[in-house]
C-alpha atoms as a PDB file:
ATOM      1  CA  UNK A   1     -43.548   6.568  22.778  1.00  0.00           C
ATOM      2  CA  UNK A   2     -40.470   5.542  20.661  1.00  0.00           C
ATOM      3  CA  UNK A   3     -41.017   2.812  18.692  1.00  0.00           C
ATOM      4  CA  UNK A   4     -37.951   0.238  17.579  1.00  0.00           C
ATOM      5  CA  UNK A   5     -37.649  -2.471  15.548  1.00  0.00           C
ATOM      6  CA  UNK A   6     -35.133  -5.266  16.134  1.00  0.00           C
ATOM      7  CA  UNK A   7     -34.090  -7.560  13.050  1.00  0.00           C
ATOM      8  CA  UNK A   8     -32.531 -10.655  14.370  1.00  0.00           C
ATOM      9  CA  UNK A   9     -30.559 -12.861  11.925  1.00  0.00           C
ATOM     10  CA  UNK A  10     -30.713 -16.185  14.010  1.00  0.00           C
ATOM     11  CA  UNK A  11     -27.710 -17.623  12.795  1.00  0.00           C
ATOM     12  CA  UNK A  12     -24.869 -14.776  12.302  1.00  0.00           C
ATOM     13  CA  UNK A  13     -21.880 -15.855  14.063  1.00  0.00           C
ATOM     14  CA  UNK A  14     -23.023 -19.159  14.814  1.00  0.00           C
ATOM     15  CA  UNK A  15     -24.216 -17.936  18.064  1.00  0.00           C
ATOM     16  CA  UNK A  16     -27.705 -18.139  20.003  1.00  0.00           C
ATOM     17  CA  UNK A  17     -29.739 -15.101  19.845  1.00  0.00           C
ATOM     18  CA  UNK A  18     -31.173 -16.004  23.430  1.00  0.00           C
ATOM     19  CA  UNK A  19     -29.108 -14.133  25.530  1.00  0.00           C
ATOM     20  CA  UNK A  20     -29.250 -11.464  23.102  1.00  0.00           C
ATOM     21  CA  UNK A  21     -33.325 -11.340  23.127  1.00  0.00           C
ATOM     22  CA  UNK A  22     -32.913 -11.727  27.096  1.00  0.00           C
ATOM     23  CA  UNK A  23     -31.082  -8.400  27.090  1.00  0.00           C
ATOM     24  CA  UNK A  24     -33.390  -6.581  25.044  1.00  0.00           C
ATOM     25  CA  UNK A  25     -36.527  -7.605  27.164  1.00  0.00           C
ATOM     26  CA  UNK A  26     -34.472  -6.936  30.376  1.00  0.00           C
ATOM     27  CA  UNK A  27     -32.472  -3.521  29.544  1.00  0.00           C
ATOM     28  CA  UNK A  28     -34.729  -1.912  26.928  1.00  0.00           C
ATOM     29  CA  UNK A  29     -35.832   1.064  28.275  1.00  0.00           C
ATOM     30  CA  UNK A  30     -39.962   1.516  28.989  1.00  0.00           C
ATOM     31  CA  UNK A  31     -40.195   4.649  26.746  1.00  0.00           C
ATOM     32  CA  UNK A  32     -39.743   2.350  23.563  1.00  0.00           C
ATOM     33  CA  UNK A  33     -42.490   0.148  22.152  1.00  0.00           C
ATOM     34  CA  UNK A  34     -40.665  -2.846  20.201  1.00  0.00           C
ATOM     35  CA  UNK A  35     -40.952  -5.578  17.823  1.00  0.00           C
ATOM     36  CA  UNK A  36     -38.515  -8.438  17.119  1.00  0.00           C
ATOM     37  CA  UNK A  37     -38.326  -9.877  13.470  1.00  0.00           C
ATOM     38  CA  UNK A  38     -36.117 -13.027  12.690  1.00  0.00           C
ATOM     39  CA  UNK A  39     -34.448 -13.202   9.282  1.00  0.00           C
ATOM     40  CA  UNK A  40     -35.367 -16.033   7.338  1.00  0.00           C
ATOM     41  CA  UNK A  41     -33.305 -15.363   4.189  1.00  0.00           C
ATOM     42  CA  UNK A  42     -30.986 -12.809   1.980  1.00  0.00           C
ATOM     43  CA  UNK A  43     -32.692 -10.096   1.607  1.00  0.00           C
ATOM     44  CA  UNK A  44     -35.716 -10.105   4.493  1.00  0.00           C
ATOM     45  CA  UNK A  45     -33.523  -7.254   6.323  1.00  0.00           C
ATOM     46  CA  UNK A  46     -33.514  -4.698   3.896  1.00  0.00           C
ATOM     47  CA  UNK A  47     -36.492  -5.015   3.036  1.00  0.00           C
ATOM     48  CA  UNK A  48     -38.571  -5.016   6.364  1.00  0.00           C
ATOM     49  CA  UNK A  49     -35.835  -1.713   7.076  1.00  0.00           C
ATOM     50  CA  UNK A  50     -37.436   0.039   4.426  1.00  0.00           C
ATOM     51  CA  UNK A  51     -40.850  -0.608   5.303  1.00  0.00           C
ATOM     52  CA  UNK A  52     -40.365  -0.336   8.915  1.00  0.00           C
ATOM     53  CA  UNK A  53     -41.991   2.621  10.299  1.00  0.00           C
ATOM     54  CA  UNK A  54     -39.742   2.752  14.091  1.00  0.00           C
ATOM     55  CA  UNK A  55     -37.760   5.303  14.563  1.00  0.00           C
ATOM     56  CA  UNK A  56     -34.634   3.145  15.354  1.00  0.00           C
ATOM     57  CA  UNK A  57     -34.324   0.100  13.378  1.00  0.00           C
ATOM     58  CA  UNK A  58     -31.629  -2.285  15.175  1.00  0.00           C
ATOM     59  CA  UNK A  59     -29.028  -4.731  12.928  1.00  0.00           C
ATOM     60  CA  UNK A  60     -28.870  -7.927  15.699  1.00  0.00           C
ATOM     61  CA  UNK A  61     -26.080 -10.277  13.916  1.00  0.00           C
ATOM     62  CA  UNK A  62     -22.923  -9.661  12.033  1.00  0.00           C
ATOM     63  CA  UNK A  63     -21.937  -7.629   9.359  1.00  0.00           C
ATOM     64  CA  UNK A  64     -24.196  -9.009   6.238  1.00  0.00           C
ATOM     65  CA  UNK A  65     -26.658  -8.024   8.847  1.00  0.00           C
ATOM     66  CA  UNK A  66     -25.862  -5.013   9.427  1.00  0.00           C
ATOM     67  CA  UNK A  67     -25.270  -4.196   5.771  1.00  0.00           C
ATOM     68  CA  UNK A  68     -28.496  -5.377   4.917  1.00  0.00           C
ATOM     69  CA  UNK A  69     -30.919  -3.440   7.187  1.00  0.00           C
ATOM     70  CA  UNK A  70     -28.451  -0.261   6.394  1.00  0.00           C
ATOM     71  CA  UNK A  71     -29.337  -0.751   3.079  1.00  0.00           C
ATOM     72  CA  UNK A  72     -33.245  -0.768   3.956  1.00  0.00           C
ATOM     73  CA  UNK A  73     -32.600   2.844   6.376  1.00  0.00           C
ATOM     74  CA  UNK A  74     -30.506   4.580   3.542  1.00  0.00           C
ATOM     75  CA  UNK A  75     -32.349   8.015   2.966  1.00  0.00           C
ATOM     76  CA  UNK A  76     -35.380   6.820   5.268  1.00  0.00           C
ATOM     77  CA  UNK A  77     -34.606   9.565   8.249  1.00  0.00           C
ATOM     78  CA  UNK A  78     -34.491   6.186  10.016  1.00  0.00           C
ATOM     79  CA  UNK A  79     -31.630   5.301  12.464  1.00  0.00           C
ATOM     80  CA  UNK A  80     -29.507   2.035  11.880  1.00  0.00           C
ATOM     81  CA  UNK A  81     -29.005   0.526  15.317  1.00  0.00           C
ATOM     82  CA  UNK A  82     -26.660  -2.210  16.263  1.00  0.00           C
ATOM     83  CA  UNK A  83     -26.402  -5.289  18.716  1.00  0.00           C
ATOM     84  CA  UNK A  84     -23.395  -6.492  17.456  1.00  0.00           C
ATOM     85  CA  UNK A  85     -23.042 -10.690  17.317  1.00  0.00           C
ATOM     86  CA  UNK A  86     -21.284 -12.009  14.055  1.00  0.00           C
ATOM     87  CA  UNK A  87     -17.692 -13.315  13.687  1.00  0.00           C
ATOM     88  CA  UNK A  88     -16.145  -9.951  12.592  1.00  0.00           C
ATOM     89  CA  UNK A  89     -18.496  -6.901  13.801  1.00  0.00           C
ATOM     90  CA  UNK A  90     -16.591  -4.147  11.997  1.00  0.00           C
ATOM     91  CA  UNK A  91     -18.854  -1.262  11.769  1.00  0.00           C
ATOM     92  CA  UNK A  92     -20.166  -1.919  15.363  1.00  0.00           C
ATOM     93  CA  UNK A  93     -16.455  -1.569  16.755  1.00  0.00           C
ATOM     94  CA  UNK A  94     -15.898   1.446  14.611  1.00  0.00           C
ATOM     95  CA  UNK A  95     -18.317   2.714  16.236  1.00  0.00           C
ATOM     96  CA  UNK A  96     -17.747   1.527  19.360  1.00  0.00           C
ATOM     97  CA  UNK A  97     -20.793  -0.318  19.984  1.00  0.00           C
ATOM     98  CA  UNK A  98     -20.140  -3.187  22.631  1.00  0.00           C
ATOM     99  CA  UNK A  99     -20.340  -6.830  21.930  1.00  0.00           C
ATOM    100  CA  UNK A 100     -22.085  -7.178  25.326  1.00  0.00           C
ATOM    101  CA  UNK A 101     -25.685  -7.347  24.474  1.00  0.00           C
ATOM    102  CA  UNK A 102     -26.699  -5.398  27.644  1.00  0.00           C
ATOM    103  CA  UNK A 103     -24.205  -2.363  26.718  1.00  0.00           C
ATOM    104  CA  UNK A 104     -25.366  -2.665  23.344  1.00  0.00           C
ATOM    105  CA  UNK A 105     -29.282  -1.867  24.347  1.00  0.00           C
ATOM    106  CA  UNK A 106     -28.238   0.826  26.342  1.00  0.00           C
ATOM    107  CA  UNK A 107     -26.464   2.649  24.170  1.00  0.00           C
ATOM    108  CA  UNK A 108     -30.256   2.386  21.962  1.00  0.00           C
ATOM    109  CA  UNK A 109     -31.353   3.624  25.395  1.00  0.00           C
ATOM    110  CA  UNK A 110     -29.061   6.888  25.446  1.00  0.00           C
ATOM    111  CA  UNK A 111     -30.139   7.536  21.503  1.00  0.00           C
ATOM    112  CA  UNK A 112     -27.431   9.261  20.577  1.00  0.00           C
ATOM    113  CA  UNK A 113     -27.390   9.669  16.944  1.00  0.00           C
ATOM    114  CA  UNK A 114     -24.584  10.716  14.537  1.00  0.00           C
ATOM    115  CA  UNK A 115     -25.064  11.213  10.660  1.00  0.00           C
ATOM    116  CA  UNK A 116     -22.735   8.958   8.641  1.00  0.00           C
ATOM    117  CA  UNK A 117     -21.054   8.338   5.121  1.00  0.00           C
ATOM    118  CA  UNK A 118     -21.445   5.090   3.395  1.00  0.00           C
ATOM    119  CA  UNK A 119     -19.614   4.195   0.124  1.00  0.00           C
ATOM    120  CA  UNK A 120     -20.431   2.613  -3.398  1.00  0.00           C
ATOM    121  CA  UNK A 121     -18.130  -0.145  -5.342  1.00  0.00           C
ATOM    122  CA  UNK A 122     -19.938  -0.341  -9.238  1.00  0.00           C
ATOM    123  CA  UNK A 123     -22.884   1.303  -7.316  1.00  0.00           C
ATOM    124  CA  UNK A 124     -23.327  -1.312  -4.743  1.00  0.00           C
ATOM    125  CA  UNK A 125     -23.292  -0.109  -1.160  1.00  0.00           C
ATOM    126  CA  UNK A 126     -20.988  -1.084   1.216  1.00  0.00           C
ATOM    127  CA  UNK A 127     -20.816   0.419   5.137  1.00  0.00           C
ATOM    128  CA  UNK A 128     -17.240  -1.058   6.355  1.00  0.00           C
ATOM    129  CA  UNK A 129     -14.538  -1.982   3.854  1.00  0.00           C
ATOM    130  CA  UNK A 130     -14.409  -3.096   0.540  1.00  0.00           C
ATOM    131  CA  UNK A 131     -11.785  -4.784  -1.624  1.00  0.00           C
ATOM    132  CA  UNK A 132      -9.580  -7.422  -3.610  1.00  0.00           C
ATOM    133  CA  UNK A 133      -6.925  -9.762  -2.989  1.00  0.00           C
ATOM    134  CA  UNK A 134      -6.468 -12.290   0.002  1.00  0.00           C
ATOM    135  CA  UNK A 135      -9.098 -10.239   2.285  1.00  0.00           C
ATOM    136  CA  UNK A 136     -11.837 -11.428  -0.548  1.00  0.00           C
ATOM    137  CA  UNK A 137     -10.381 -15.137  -1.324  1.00  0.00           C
ATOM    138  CA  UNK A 138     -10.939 -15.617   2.098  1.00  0.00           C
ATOM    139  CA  UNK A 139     -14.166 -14.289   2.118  1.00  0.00           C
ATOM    140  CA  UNK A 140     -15.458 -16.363  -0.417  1.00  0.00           C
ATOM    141  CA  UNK A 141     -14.450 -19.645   1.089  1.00  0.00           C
ATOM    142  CA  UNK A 142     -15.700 -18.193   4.304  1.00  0.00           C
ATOM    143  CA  UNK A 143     -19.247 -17.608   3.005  1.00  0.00           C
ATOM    144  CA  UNK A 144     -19.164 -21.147   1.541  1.00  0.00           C
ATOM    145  CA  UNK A 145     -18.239 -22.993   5.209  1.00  0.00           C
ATOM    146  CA  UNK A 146     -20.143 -24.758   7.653  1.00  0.00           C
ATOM    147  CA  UNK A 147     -18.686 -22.863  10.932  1.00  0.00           C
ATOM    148  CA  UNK A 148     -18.455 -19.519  11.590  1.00  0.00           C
ATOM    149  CA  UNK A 149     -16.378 -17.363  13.868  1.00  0.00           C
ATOM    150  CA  UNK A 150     -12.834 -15.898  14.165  1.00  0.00           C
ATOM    151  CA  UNK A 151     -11.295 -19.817  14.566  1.00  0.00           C
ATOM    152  CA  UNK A 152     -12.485 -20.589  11.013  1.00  0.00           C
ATOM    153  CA  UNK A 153     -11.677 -17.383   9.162  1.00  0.00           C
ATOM    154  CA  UNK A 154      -8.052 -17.635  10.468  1.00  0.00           C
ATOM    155  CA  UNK A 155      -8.269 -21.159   9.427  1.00  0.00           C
ATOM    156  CA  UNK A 156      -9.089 -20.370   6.100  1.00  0.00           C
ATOM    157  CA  UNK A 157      -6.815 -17.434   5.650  1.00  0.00           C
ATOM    158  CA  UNK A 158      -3.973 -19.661   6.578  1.00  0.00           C
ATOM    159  CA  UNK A 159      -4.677 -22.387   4.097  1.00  0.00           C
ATOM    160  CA  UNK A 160      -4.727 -19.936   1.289  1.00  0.00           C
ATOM    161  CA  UNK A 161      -2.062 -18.298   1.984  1.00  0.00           C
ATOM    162  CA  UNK A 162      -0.182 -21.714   1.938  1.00  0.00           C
ATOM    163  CA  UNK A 163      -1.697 -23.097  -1.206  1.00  0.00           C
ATOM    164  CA  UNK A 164      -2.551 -20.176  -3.364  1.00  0.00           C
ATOM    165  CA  UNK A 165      -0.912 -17.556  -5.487  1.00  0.00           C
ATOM    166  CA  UNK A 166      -0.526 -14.636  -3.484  1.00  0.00           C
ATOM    167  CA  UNK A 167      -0.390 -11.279  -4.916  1.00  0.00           C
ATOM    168  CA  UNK A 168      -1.420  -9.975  -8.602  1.00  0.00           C
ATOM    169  CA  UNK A 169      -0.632  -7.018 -10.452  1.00  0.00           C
ATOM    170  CA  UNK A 170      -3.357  -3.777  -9.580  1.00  0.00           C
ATOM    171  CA  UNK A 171      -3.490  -0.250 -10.846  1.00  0.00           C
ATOM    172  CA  UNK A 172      -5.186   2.392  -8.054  1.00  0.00           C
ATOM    173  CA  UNK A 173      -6.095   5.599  -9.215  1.00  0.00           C
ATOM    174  CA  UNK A 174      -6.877   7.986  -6.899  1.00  0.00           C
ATOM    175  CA  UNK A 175      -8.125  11.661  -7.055  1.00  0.00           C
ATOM    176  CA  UNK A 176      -4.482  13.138  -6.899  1.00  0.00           C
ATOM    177  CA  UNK A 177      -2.140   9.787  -8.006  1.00  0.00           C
ATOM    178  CA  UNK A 178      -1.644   6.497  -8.987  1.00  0.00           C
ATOM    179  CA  UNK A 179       0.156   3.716  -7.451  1.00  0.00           C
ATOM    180  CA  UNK A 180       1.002   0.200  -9.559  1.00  0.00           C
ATOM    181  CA  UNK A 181       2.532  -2.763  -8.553  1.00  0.00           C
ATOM    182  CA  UNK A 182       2.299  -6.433  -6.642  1.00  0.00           C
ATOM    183  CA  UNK A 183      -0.109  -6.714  -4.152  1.00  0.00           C
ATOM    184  CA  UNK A 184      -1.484  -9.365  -1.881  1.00  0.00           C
ATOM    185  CA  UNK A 185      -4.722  -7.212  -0.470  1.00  0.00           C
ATOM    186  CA  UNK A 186      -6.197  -4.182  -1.547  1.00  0.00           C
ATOM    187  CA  UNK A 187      -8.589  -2.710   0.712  1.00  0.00           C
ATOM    188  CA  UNK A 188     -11.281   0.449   0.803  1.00  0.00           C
ATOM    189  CA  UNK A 189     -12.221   1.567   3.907  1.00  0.00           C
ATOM    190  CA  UNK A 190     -15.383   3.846   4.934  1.00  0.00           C
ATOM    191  CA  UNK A 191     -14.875   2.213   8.678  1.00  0.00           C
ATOM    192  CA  UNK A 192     -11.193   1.184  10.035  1.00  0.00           C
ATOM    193  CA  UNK A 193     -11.447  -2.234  10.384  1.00  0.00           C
ATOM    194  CA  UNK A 194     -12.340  -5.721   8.252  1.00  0.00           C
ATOM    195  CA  UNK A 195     -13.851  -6.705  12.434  1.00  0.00           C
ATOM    196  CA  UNK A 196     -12.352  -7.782  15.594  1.00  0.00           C
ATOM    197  CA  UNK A 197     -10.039  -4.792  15.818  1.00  0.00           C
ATOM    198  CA  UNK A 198      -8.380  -5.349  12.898  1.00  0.00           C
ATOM    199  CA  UNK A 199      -7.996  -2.084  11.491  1.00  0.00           C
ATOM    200  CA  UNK A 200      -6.082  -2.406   7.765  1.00  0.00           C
ATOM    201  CA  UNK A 201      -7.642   1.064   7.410  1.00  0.00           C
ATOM    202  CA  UNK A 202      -6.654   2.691  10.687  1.00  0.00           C
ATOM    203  CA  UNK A 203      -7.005   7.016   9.881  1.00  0.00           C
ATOM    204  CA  UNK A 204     -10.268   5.783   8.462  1.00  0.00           C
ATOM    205  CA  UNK A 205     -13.307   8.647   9.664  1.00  0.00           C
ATOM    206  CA  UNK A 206     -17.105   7.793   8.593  1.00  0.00           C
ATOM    207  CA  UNK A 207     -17.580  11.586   8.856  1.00  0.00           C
ATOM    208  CA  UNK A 208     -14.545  12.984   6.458  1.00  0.00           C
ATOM    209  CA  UNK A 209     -15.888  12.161   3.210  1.00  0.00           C
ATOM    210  CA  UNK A 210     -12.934  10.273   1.963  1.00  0.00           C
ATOM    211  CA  UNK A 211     -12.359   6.458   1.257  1.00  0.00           C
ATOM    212  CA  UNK A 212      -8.971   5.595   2.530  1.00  0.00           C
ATOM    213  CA  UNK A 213      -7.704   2.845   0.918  1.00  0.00           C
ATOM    214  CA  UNK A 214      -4.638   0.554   2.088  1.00  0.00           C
ATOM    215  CA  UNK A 215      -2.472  -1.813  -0.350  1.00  0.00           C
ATOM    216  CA  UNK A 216      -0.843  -4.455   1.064  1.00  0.00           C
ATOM    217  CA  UNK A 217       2.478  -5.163  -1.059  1.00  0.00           C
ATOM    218  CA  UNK A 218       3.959  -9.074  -1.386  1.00  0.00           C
ATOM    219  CA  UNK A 219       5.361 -10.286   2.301  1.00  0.00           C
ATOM    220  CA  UNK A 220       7.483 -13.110   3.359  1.00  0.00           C
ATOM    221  CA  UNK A 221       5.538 -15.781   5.372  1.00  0.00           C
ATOM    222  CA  UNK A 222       7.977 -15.022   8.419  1.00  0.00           C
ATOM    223  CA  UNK A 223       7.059 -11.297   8.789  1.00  0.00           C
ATOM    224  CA  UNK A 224       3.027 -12.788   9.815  1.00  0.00           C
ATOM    225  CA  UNK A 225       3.219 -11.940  13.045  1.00  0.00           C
ATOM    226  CA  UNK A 226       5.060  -8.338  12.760  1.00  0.00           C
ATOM    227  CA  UNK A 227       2.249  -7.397  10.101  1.00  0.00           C
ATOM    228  CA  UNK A 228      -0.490  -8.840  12.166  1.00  0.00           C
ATOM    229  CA  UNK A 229       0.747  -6.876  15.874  1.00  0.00           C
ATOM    230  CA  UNK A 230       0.586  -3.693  13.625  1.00  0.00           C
ATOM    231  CA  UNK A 231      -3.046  -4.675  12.159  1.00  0.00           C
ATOM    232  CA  UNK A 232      -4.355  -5.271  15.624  1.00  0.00           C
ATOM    233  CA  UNK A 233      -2.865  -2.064  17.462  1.00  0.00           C
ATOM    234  CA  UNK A 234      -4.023   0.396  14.795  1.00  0.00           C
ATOM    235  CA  UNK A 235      -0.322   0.847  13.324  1.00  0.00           C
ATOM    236  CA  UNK A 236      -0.297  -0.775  10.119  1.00  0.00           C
ATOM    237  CA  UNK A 237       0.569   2.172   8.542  1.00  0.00           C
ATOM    238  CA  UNK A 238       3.881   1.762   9.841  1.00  0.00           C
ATOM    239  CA  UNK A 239       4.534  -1.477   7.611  1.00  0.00           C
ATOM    240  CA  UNK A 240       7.363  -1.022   5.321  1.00  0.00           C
ATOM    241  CA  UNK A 241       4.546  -3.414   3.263  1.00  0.00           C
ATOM    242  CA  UNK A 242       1.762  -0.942   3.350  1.00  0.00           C
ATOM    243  CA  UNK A 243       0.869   1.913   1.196  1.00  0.00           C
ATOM    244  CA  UNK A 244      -2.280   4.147   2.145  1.00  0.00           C
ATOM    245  CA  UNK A 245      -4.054   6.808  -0.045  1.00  0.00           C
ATOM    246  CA  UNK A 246      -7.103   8.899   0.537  1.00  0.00           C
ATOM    247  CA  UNK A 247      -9.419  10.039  -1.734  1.00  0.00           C
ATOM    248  CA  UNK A 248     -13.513  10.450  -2.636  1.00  0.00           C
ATOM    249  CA  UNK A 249     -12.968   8.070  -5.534  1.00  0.00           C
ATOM    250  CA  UNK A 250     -10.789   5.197  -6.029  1.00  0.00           C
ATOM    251  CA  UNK A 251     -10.552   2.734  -9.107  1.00  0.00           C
ATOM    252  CA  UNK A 252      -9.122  -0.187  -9.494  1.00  0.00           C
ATOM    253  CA  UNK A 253      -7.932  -2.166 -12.124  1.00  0.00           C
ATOM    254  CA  UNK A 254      -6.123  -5.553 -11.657  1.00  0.00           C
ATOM    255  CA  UNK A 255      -5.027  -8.273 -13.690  1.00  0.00           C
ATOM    256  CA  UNK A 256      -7.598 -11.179 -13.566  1.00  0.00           C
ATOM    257  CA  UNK A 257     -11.076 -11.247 -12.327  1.00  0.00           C
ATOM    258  CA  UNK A 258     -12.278 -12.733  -9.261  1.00  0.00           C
ATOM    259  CA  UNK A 259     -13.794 -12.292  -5.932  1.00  0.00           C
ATOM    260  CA  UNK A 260     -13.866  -8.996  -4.476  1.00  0.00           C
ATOM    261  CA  UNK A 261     -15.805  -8.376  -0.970  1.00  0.00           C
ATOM    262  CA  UNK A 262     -18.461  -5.411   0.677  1.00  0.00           C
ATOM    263  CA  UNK A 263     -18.658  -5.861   4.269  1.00  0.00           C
ATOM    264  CA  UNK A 264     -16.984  -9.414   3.808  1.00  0.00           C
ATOM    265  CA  UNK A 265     -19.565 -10.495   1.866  1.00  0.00           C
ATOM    266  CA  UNK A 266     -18.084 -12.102  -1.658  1.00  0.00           C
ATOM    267  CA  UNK A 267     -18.941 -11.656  -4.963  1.00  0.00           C
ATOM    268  CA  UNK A 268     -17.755 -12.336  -8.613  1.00  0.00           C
ATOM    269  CA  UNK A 269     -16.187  -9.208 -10.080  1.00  0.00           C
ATOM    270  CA  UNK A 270     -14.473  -8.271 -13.632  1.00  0.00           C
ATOM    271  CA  UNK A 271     -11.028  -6.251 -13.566  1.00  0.00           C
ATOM    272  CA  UNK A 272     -11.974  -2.649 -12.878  1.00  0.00           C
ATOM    273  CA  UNK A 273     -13.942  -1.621 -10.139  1.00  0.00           C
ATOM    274  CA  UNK A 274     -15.441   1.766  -9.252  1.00  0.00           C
ATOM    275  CA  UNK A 275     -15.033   3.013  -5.859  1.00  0.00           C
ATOM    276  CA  UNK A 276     -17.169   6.446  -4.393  1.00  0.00           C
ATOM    277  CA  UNK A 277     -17.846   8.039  -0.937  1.00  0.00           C
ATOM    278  CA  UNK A 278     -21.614   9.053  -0.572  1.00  0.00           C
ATOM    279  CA  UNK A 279     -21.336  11.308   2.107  1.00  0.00           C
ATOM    280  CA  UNK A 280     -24.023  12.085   4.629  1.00  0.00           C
ATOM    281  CA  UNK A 281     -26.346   9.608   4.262  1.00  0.00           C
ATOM    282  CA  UNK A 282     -27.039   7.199   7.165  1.00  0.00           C
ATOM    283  CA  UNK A 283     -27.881   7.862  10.629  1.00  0.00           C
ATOM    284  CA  UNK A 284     -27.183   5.765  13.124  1.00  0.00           C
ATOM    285  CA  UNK A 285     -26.992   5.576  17.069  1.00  0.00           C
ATOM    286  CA  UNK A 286     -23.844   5.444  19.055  1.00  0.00           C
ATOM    287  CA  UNK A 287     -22.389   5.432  22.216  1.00  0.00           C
ATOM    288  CA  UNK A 288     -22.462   9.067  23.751  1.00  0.00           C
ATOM    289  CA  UNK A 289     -18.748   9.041  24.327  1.00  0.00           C
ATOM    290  CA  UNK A 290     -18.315   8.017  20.702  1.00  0.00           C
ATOM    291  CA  UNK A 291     -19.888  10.777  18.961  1.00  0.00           C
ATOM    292  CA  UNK A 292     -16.551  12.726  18.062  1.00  0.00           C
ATOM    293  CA  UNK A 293     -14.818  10.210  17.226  1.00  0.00           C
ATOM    294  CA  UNK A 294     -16.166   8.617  14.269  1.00  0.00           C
END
């Protein structure tokens, strides 16, 4: 008998977990023995990943979830699962793991597994995207409000933009060049997407060994919406505003320190920042239909 673990953070998303623990006890399939762990604080994820001794161990929350209990399965042989429920959900989607909880246990039925990369900003891990610039402002007052979802990080995207200077000066070096200038966003990408389909990094693979990395150049409030159709139809590439570069290592220098994000979640940084693939080196399970194109 298979054995999974599920690691429920109770309040990613601002959602209740009961529908979600409903689906698991109705859809899980017989041939797995399980256990169900709720999160009490940072850091209970990664390490009851890493001592976990399932074969799948599933992420139930958002991306910090996610992130954490990846970090707990990295070189384990153990497989990252996902029930996706937090206000953004970018790896999941990548992937495309559904939000519905009962398509979500079935694709741990169908145990489908694909090998993954992951990536590493000043040696910390990150899963999704990483980067500087409005993306992590946002982040940061995001982490530090009351409600959660999609409603409230719009919210507090808009009132930055409005109140707050919005691009600095950044230096990314690449393997092969070197681009300088303004720039409002500057984002790494081992998945496509920041979450909820909106892919800033949209040629992003998890199976190429590259980083792709997207910079966002200084934008009139008025083009918004053109920029923001792009992001959410996988075209931003197409932006007169947007420069893209791939490589295995980025670095990035910029002006001022500040936040800077992994997986959305925000931390103090200093001016440069070191940026590798680490190819390889997560397993996790997917949809069937998925597996070639990750």
């Amino acid at each position: 008998m298979k054995r999974i673990t599920f690691i429920v953070n109770p309040v990613s998303g601002g959602k209740d977990k009961k529908g979600v623990l409903a689906a698991i006890d109705r859809y899980l399939a017989p041939e797995y023995s399980c256990e169900v762990l709720m999160t009490g604080k940072p850091g209970d994820a990664t390490a009851w990943a890493r001592e976990s001794d399932a074969d799948f161990v599933v992420a139930v929350g958002g991306d910090g979830t996610v992130s954490e209990v990846a970090q707990g399965l990295m070189g384990t042989g153990k497989a990252l699962g996902i029930i996706p429920c937090g206000s953004g959900d970018g790896l999941a989607l990548h992937l495309g793991i559904s939000r519905n909880p009962a398509k979500a246990v079935r694709t741990l039925n169908a145990g489908c597994i694909a090998r993954i990369d992951t990536a590493r900003l000043d040696g910390k891990p990150f899963f999704c995207t990483a980067g500087v610039g409005l993306d992590a402002d946002v982040a940061f007052e995001f982490a530090h409000s009351t409600k959660r979802g999609l409603g409230t990080y719009i919210s507090t995207a808009w009132s930055l933009w409005m109140h707050q200077d919005r691009s600095s000066r950044c230096v990314v070096e690449t393997d092969t060049e070197t681009w300088s200038g303004p720039a409002v966003i500057v984002t790494v990408g081992n998945a496509n997407q920041w979450g909820n389909e909106a892919r800033i990094v949209p040629k992003a693979s998890l199976r190429d060994g590259l980083l792709d990395v997207t910079v966002v150049e200084p934008f009139a409030t008025w083009e918004i919406p053109g920029l923001a159709a792009l992001l959410m139809t996988g075209k931003a590439d197409r932006s007169r505003r947007v420069r893209m570069f791939r490589s295995a290592r980025v670095h990035i220098r910029r002006d001022l320190s500040g936040p800077a994000h992994l997986d959305g979640d925000p931390f103090e940084a200093g001016v440069d920042l070191d940026l590798e693939i680490v190819p390889g080196t997560l397993d996790v399970v997917v949809p069937p239909s998925r597996l070639e194109k990750i």
